[in-house]
C-alpha atoms as a PDB file:
ATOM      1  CA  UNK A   1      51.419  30.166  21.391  1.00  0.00           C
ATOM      2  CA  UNK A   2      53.123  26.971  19.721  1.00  0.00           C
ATOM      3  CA  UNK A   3      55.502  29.027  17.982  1.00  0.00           C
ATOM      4  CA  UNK A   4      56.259  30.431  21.710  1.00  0.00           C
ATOM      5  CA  UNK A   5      56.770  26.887  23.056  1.00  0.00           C
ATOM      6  CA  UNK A   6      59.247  26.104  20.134  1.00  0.00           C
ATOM      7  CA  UNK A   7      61.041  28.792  20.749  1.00  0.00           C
ATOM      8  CA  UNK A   8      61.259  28.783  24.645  1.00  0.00           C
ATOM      9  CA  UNK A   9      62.220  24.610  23.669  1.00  0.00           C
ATOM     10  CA  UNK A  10      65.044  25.972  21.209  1.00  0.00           C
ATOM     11  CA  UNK A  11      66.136  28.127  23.821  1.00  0.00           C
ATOM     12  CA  UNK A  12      66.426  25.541  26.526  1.00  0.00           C
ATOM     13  CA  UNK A  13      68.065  22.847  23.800  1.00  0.00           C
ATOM     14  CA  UNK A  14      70.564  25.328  22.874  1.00  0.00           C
ATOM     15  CA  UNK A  15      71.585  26.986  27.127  1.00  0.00           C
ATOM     16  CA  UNK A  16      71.414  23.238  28.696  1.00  0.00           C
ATOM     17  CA  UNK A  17      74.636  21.992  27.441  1.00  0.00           C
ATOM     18  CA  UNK A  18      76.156  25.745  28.789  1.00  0.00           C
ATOM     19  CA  UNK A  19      74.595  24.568  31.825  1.00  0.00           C
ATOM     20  CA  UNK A  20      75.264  21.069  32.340  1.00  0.00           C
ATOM     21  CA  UNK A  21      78.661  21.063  31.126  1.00  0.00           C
ATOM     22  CA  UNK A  22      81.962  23.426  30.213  1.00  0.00           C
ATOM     23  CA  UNK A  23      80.793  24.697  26.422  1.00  0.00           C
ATOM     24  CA  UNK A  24      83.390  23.664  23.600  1.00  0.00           C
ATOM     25  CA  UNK A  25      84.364  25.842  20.523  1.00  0.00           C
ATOM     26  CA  UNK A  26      86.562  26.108  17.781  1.00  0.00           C
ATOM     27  CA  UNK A  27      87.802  29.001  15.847  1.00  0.00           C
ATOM     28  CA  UNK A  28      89.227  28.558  12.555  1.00  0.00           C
ATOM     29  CA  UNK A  29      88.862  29.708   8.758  1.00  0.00           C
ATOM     30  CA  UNK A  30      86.499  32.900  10.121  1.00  0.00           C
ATOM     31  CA  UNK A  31      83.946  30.626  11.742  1.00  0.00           C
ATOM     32  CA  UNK A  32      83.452  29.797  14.978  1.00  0.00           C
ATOM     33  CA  UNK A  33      82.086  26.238  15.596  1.00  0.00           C
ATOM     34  CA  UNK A  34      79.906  25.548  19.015  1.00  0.00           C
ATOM     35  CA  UNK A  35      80.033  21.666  20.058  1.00  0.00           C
ATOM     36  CA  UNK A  36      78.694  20.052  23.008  1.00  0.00           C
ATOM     37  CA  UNK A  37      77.278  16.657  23.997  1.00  0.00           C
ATOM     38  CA  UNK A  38      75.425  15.497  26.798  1.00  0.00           C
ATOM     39  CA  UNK A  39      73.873  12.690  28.713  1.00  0.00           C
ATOM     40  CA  UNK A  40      69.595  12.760  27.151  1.00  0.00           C
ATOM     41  CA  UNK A  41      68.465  12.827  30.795  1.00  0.00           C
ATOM     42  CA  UNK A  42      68.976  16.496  31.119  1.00  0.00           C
ATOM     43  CA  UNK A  43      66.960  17.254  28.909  1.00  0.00           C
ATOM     44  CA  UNK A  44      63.430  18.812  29.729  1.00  0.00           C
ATOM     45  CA  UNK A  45      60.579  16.641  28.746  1.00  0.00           C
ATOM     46  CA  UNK A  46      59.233  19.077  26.111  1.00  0.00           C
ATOM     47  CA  UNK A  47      62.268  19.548  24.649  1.00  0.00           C
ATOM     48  CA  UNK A  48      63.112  15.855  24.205  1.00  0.00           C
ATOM     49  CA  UNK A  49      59.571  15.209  22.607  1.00  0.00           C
ATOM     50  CA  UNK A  50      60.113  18.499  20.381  1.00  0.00           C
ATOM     51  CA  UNK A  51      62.926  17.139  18.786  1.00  0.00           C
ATOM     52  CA  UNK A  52      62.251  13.583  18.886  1.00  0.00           C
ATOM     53  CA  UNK A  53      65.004  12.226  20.955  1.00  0.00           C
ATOM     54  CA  UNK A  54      64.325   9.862  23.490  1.00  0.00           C
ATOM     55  CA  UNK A  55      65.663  10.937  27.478  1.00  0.00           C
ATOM     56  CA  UNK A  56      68.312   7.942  28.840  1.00  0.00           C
ATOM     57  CA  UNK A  57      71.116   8.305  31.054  1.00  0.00           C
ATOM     58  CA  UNK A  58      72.726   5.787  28.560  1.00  0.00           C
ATOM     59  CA  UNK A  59      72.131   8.300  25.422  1.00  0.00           C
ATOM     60  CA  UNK A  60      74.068  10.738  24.769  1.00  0.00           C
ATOM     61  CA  UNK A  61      72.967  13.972  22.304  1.00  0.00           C
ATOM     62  CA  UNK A  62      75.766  15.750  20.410  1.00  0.00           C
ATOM     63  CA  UNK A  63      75.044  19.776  19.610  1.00  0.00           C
ATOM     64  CA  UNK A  64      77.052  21.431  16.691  1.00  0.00           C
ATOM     65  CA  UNK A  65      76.223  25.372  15.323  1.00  0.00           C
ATOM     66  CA  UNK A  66      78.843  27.064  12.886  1.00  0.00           C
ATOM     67  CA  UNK A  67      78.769  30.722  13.153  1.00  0.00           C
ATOM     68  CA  UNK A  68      80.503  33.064  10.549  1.00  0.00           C
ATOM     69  CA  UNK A  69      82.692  35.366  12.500  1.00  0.00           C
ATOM     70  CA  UNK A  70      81.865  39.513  11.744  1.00  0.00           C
ATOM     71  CA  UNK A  71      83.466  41.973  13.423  1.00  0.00           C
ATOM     72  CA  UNK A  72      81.766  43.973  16.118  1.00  0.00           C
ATOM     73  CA  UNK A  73      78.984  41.239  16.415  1.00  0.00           C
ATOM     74  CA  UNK A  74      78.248  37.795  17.540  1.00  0.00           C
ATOM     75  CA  UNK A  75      78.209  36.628  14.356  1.00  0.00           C
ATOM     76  CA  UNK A  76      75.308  34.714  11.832  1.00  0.00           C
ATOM     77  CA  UNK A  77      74.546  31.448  11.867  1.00  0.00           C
ATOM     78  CA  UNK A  78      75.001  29.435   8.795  1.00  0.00           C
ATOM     79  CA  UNK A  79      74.185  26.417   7.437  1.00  0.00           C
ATOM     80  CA  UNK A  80      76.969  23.535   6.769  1.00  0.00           C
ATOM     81  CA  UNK A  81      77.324  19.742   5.454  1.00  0.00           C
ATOM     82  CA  UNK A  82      78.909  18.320   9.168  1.00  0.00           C
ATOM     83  CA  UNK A  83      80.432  14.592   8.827  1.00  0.00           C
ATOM     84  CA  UNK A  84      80.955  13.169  12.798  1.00  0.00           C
ATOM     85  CA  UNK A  85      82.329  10.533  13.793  1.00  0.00           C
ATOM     86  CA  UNK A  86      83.174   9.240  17.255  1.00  0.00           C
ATOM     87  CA  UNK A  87      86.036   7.448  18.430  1.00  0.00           C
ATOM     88  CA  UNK A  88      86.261   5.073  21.308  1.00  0.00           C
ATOM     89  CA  UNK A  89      89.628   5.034  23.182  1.00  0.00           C
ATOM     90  CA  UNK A  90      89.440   1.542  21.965  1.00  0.00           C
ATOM     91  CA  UNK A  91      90.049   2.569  18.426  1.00  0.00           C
ATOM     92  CA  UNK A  92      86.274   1.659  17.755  1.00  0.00           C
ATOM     93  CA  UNK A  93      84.623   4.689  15.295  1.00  0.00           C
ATOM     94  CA  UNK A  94      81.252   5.301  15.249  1.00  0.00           C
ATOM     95  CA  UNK A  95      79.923   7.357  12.438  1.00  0.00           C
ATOM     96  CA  UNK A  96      77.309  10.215  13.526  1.00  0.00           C
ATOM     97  CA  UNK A  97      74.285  10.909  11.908  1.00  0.00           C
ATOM     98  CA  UNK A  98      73.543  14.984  12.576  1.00  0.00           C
ATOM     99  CA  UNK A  99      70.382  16.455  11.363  1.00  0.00           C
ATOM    100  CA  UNK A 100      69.656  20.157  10.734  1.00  0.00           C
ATOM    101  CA  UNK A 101      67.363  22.048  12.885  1.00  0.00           C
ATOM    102  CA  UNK A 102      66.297  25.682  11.460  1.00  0.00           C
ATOM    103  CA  UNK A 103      64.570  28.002  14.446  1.00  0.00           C
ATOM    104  CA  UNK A 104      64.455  31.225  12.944  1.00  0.00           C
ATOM    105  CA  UNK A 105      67.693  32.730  12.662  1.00  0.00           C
ATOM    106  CA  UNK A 106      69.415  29.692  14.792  1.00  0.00           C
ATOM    107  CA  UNK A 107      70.689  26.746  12.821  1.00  0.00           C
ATOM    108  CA  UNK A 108      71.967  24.023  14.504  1.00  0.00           C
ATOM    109  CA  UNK A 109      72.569  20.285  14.127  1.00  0.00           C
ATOM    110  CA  UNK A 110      71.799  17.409  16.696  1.00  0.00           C
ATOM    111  CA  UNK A 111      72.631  13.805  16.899  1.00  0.00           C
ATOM    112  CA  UNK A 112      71.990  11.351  19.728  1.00  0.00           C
ATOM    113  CA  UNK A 113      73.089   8.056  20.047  1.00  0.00           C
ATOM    114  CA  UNK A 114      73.487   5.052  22.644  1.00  0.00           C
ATOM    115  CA  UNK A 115      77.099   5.500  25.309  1.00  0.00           C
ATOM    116  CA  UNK A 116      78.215   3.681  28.347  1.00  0.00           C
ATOM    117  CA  UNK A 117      79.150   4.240  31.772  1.00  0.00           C
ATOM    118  CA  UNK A 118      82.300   6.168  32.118  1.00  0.00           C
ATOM    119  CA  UNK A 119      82.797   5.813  28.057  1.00  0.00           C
ATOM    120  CA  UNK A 120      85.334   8.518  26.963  1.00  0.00           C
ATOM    121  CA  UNK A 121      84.654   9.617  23.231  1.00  0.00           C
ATOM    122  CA  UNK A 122      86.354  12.023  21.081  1.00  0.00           C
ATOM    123  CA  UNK A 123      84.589  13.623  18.391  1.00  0.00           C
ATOM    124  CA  UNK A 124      86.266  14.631  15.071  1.00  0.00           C
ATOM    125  CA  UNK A 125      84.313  16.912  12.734  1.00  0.00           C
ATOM    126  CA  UNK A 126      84.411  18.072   9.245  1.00  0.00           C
ATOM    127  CA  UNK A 127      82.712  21.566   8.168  1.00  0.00           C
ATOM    128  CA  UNK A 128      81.723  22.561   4.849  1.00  0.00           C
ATOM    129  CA  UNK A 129      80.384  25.807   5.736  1.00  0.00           C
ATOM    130  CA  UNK A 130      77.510  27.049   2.895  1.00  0.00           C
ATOM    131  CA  UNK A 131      79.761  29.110   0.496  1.00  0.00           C
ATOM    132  CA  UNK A 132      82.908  28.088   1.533  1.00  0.00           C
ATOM    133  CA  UNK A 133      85.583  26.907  -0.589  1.00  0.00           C
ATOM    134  CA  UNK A 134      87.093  24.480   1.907  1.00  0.00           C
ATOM    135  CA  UNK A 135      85.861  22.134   5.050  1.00  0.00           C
ATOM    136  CA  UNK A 136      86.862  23.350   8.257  1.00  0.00           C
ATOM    137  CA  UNK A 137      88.471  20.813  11.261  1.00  0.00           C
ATOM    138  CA  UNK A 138      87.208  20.620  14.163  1.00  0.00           C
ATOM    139  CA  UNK A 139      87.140  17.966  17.278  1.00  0.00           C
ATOM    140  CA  UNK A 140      86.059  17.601  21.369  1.00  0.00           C
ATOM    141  CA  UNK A 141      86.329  15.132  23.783  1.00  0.00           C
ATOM    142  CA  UNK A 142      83.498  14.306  26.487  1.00  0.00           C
ATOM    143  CA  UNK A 143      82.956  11.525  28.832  1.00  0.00           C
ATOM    144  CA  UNK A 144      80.130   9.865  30.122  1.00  0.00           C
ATOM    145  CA  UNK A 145      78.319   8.891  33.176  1.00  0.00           C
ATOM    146  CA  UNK A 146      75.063   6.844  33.009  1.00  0.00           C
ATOM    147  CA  UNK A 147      75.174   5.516  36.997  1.00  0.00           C
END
């Protein structure tokens, strides 16, 4: 049953930002790279407690999944080294710390981290993809509302 839960929380983690806002990708180099952030106030209770990240209209989390592209399928998820970092439209860059979160064959990585009302950030990342020879570029933008 608690492997059930997990799974039902993955689930739920990984369709709320489809949800709640217009999902971002990135093709390039035979991956395709998911990204999406959020407000932490969407987030079901269970979910937020799962994965240890506290719900606040003024916290934002940040979703990132690399998929290696293979004809005829959706592809497989692999793991990758991501470096984030967030820039202000003030020139301000914030450095994100993702972590890695392995539910069986889904691997994603999560980050969330204090934002303001109306704060615009662009994101800027840099893929290493497991086996690959070179990092892979990749970036968003997303604003915030926390009235």
């Amino acid at each position: 049953m608690k492997s059930f839960v997990k799974a039902m929380s993955m689930l739920m983690l990984l369709s709320l930002p489809l949800i709640a806002i217009a999902e971002n990708s990135t093709k390039t180099g035979g991956y395709t790279i998911h990204h999406n952030a959020l407000t932490t106030d969407t987030l079901p209770v269970q979910v937020a407690t799962a994965y240890r990240i506290q719900r606040s209209k003024s916290r934002a989390l940040l979703n990132v999944s690399v998929i290696k592209d293979e004809s005829g399928t959706t592809g497989t998820a692999v793991r990758a080294n991501i470096k984030a970092v967030a820039k202000t439209l003030y020139g301000q860059i914030r450095p994100i710390e993702m972590r890695e979160v392995v539910e069986d064959t889904a691997i994603y990585y999560i980050a969330d981290f204090p934002v303001a009302h109306r704060e615009m950030l662009r994101f800027e990342f840099e893929i290493m993809p497991e086996g690959a020879r070179y990092p892979l570029n990749a970036s968003m933008r997303q604003e915030f509302f926390t009235d």
